[in-house]
C-alpha atoms as a PDB file:
ATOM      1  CA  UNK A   1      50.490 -19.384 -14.563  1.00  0.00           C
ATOM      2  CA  UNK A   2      46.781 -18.266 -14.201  1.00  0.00           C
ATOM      3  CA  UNK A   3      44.955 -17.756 -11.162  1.00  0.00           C
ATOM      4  CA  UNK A   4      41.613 -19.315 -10.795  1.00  0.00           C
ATOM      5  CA  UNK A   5      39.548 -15.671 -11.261  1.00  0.00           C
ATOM      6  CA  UNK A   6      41.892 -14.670 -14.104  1.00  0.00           C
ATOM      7  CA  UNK A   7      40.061 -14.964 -17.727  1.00  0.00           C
ATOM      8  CA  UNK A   8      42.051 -17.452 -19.601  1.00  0.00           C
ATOM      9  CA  UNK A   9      43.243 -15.807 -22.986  1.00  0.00           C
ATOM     10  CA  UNK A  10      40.748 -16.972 -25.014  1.00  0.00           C
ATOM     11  CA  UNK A  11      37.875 -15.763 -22.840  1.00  0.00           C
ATOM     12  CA  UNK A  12      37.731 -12.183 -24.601  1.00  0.00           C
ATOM     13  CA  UNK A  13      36.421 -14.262 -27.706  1.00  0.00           C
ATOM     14  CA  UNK A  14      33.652 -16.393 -25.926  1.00  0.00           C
ATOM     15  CA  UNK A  15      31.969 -13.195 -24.094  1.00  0.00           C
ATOM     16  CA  UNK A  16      30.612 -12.285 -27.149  1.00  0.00           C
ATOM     17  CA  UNK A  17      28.063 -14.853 -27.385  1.00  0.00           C
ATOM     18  CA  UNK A  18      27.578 -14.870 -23.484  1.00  0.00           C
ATOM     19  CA  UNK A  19      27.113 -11.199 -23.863  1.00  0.00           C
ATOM     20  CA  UNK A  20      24.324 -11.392 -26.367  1.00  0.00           C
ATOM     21  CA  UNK A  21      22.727 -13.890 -24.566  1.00  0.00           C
ATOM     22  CA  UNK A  22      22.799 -11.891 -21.298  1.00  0.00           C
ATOM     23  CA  UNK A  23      21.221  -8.618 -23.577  1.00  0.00           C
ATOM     24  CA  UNK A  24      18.528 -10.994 -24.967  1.00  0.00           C
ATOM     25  CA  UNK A  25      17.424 -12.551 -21.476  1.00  0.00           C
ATOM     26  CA  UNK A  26      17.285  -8.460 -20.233  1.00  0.00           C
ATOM     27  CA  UNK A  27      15.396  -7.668 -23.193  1.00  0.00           C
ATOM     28  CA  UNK A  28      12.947 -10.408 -22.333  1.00  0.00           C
ATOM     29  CA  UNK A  29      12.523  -9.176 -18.794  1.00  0.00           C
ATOM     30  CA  UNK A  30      12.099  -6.054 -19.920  1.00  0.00           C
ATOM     31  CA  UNK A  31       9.382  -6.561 -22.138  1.00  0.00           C
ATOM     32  CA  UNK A  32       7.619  -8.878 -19.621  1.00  0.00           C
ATOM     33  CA  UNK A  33       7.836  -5.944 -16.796  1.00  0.00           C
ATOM     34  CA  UNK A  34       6.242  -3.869 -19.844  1.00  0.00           C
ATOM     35  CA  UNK A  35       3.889  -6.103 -20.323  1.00  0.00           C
ATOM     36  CA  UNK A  36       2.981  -6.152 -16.494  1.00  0.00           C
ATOM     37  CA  UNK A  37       3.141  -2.541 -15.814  1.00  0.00           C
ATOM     38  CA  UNK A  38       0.427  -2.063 -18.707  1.00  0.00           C
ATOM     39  CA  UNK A  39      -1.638  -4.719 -16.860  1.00  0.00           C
ATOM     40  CA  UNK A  40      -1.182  -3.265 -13.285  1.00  0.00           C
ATOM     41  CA  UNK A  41      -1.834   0.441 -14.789  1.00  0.00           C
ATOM     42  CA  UNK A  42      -5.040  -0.726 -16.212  1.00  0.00           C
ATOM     43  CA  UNK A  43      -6.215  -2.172 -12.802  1.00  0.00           C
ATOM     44  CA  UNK A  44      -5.166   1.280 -11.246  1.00  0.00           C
ATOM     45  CA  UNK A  45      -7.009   3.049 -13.694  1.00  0.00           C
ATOM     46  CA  UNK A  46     -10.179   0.083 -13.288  1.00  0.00           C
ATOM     47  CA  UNK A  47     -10.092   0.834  -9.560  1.00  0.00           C
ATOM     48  CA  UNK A  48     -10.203   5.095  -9.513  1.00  0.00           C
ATOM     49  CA  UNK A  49     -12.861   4.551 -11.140  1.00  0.00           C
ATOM     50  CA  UNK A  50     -14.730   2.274  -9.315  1.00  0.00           C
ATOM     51  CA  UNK A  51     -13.818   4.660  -6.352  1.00  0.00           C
ATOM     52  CA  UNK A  52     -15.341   7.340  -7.935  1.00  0.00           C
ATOM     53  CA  UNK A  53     -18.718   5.676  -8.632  1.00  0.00           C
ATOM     54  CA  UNK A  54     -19.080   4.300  -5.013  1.00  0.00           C
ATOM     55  CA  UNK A  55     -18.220   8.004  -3.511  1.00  0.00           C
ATOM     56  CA  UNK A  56     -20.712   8.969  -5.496  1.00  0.00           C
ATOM     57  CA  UNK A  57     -23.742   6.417  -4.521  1.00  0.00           C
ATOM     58  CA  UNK A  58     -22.427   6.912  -1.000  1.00  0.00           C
ATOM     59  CA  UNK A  59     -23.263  10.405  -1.318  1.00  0.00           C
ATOM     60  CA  UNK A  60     -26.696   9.956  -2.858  1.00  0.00           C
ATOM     61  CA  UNK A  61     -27.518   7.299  -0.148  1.00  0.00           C
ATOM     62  CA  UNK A  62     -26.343   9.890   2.458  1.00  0.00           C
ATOM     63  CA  UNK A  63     -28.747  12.548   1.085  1.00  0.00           C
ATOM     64  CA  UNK A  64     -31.038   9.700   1.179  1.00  0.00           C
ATOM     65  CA  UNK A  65     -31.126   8.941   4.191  1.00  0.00           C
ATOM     66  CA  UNK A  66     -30.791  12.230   5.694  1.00  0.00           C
ATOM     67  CA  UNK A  67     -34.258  13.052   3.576  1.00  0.00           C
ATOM     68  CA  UNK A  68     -35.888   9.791   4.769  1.00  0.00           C
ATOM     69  CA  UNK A  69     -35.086  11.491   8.730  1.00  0.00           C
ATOM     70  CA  UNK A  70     -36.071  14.705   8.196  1.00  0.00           C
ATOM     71  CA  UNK A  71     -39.405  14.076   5.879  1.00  0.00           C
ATOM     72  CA  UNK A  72     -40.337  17.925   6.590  1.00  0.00           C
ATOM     73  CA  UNK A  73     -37.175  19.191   5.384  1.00  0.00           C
ATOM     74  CA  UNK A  74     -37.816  17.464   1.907  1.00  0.00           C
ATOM     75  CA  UNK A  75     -41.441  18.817   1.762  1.00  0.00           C
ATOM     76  CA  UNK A  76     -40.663  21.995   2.967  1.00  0.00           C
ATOM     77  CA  UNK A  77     -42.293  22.388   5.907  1.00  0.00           C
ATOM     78  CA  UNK A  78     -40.793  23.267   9.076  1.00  0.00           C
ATOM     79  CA  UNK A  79     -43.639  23.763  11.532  1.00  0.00           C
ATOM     80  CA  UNK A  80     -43.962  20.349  13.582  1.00  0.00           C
ATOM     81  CA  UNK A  81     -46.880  22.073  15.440  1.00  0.00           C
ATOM     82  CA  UNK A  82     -49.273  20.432  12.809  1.00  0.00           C
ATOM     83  CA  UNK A  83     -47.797  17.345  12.592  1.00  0.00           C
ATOM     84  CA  UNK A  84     -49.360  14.096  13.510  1.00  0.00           C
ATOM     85  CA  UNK A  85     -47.423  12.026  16.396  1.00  0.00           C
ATOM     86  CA  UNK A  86     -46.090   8.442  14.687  1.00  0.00           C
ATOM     87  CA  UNK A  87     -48.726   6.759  16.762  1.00  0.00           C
ATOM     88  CA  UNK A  88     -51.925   7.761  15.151  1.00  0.00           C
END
């Protein structure tokens, strides 16, 4: 007598086919994760470098605006004695 979560006799021969089936469903899977992981590195890669261009226009606009403050310092000139006050 067989229990119910004994293999019958027979089962040995069908687990070939369920086998193959399980390795082809894995290989699927694994080619779709591939498939993703290529996408998802890309976007990675897509975003470092969008990182790196905005670090570096937020640096120029830094210097920028640190010019457009200090007007002397661009020119040269340090010596506020001969400069005009804003309101003339």
């Amino acid at each position: 007598m067989t229990t119910p979560d004994a293999p019958a006799a027979g089962a040995a021969a069908s687990d070939a086919p369920d086998t193959a089936d399980r390795v082809t469903d894995l290989e699927i899977r694994l080619a779709f994760l591939e498939h993703t992981l290529s996408q998802l590195d890309e976007v990675v890669r897509e975003t470092a470098d969008e990182n790196a261009r905005m670090r570096r226009l937020m640096t120029e606009l830094r210097q920028r605006v640190e010019q457009a403050a200090d007007p002397g310092a661009a020119e040269g000139s340090t010596d506020l004695e001969y400069e005009r006050p804003p309101h003339y």
